[in-house]
N, C-alpha and C. Protein backbone atom coordinates (compact mmCIF):
# COMPACT_ATOMS: atom_id res chain seq x y z
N UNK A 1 -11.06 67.59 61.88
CA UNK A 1 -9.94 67.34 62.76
C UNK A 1 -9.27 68.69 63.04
N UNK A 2 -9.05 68.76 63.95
CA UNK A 2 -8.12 70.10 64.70
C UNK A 2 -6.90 70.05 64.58
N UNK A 3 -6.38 71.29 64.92
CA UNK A 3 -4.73 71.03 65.17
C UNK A 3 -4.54 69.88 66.09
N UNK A 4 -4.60 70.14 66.92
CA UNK A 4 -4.37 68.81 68.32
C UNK A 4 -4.25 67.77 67.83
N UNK A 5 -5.29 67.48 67.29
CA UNK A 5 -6.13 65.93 66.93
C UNK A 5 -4.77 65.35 65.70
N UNK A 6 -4.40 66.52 64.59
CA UNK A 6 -3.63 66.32 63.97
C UNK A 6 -2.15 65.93 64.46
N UNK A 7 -1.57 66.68 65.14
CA UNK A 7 -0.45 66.78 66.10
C UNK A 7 -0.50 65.24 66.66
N UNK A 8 -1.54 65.16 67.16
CA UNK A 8 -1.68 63.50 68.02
C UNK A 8 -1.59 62.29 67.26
N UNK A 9 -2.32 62.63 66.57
CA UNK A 9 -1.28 61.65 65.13
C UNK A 9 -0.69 61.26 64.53
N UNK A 10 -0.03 62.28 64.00
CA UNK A 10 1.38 62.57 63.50
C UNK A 10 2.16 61.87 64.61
N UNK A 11 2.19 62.02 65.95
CA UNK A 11 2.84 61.72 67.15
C UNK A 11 2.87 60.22 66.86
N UNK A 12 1.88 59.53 66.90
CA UNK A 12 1.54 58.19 67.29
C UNK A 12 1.93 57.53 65.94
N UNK A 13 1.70 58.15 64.55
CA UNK A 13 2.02 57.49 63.42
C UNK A 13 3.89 57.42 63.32
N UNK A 14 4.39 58.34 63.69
CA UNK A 14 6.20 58.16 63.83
C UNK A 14 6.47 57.55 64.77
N UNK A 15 5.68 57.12 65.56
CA UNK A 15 6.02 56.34 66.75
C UNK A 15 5.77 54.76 66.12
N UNK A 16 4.41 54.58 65.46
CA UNK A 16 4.87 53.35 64.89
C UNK A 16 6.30 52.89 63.82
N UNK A 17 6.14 54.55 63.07
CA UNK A 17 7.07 54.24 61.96
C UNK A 17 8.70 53.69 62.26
N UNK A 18 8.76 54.72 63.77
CA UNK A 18 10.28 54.17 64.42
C UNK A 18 10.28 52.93 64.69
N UNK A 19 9.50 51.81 65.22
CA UNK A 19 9.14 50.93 65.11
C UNK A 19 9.79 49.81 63.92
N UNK A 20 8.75 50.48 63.45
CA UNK A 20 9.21 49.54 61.79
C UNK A 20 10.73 49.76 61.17
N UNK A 21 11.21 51.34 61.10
CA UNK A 21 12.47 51.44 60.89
C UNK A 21 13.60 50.81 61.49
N UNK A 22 13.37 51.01 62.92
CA UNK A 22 13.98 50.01 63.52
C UNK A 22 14.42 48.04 63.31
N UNK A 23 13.03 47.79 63.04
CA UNK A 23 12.79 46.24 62.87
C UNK A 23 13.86 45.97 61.41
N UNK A 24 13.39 47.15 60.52
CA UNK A 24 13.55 47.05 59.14
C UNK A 24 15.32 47.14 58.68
N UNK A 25 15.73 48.22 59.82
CA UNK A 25 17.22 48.19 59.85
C UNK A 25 18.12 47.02 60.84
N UNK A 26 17.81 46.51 61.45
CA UNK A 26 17.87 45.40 62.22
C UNK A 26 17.93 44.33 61.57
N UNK A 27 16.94 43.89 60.50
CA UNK A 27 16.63 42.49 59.64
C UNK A 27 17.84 42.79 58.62
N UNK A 28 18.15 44.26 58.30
CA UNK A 28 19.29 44.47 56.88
C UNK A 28 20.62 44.04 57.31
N UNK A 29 20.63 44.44 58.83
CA UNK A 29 22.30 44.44 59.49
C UNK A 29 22.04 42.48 59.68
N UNK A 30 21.43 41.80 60.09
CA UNK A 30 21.54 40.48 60.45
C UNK A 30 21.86 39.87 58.86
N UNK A 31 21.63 40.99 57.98
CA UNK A 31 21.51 39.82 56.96
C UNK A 31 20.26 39.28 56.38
N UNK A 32 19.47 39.61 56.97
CA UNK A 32 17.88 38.72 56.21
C UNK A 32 17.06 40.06 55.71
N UNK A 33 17.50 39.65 54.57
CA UNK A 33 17.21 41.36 53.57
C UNK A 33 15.86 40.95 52.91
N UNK A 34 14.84 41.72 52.93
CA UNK A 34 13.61 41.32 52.55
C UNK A 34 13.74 41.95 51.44
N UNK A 35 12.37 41.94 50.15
CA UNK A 35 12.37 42.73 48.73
C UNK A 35 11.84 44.25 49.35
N UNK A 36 11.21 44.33 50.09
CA UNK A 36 10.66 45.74 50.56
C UNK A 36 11.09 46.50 51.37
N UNK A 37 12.38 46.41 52.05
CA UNK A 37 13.15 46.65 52.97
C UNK A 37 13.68 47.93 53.04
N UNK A 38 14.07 48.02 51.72
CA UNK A 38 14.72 49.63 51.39
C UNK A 38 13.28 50.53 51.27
N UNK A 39 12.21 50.12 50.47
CA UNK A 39 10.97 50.96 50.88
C UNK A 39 10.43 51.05 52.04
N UNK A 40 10.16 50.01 52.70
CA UNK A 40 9.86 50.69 54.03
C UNK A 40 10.12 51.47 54.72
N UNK A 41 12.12 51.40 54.65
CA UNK A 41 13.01 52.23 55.57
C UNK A 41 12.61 53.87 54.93
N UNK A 42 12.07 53.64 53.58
CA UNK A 42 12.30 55.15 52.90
C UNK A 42 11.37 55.95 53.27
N UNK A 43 10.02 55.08 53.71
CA UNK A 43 8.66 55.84 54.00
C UNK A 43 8.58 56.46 55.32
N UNK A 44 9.31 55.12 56.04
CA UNK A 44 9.21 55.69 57.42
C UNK A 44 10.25 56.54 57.97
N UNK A 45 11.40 56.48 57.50
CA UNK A 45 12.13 57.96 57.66
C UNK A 45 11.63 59.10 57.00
N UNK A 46 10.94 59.16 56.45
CA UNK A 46 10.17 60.53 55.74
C UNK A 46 8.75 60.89 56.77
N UNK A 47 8.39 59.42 57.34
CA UNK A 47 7.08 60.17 58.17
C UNK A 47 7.77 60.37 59.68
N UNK A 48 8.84 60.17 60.55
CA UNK A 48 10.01 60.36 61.24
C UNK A 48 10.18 61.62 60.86
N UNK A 49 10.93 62.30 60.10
CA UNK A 49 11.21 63.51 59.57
C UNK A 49 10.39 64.60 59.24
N UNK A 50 9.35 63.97 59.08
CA UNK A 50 8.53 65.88 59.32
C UNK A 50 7.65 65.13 60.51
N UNK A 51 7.78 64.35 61.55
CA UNK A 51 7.55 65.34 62.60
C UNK A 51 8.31 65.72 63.42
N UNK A 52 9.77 65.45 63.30
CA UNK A 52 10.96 65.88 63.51
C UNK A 52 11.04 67.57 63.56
N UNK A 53 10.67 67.71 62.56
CA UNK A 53 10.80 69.13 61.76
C UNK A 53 9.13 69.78 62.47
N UNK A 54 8.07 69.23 62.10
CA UNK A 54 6.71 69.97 62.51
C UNK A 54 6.75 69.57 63.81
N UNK A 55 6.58 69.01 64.86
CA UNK A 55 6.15 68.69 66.03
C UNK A 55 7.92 69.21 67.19
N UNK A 56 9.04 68.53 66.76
CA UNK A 56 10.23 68.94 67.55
C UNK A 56 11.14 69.82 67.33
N UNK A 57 10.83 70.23 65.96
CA UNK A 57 11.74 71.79 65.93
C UNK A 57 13.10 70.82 65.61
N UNK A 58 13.69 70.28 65.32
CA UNK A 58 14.62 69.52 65.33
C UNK A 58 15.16 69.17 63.38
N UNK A 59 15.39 70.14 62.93
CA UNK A 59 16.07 70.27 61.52
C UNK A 59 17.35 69.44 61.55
N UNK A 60 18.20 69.15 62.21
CA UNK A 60 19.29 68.31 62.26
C UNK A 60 18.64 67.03 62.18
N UNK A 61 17.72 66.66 63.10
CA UNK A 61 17.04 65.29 63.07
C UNK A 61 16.62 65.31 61.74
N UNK A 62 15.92 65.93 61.53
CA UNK A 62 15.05 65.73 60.15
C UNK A 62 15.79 65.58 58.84
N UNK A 63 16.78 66.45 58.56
CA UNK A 63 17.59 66.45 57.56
C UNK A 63 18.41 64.69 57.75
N UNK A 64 19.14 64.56 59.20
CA UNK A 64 19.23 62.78 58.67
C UNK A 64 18.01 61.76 58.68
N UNK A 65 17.15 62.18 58.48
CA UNK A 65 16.03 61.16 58.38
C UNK A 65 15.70 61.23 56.61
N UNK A 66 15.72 62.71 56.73
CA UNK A 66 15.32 62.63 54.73
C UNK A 66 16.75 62.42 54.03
N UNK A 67 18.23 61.90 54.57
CA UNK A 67 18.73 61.62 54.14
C UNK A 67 18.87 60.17 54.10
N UNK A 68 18.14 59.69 54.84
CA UNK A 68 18.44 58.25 54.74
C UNK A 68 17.10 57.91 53.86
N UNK A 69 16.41 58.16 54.18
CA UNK A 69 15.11 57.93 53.14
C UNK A 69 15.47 58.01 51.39
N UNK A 70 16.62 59.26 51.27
CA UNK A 70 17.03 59.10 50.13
C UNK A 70 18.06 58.03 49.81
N UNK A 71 18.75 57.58 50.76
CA UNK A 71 19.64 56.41 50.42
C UNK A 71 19.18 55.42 50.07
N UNK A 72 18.15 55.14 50.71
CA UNK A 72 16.84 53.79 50.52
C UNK A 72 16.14 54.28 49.53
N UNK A 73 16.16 54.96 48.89
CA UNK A 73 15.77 55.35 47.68
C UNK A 73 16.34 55.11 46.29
N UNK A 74 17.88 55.80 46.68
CA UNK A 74 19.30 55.12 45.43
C UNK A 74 19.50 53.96 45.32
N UNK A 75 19.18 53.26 46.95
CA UNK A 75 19.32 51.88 46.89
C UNK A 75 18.41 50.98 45.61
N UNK A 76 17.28 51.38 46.06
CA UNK A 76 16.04 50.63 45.24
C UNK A 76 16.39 51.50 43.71
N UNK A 77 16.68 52.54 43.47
CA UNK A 77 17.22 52.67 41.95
C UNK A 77 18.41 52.13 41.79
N UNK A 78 19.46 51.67 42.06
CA UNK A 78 20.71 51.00 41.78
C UNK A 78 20.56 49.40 41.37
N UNK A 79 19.39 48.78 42.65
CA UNK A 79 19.43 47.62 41.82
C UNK A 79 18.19 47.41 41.42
């Protein structure tokens, strides 16, 4: 795999992940809190965040993405 090929990936894999983050923060605010909810949100703001950082140059983005990933993180250690 090449740079490109890599790049194009990365592209298309945060594109699903926004996806899911989305769905995943959506189901928390309505109220219908699943057991995996806080992990999901944690994975996919971390794969959100570096290509934030590798693909858009965008360190402000990225830094609140690996901050929320860590919240969904405290979360799942708290309870």
């Amino acid at each position: 795999m090449n740079k490109d090929e890599a790049k194009q990936r990365l592209i298309i894999l945060a594109e699903r992940k926004k996806q899911t983050l989305k769905l995943a923060t959506d189901a928390m605010k309505k109220g219908t809190y699943r057991f995996k909810s806080p992990d999901s949100v944690s994975y996919a703001a971390q794969i959100i965040a570096v290509k934030k950082i590798a693909i858009d140059r965008d360190v402000v983005g990225a830094k609140q993405m690996f901050y929320l990933s860590t919240k969904s993180d405290e979360a799942i250690l708290l309870a």
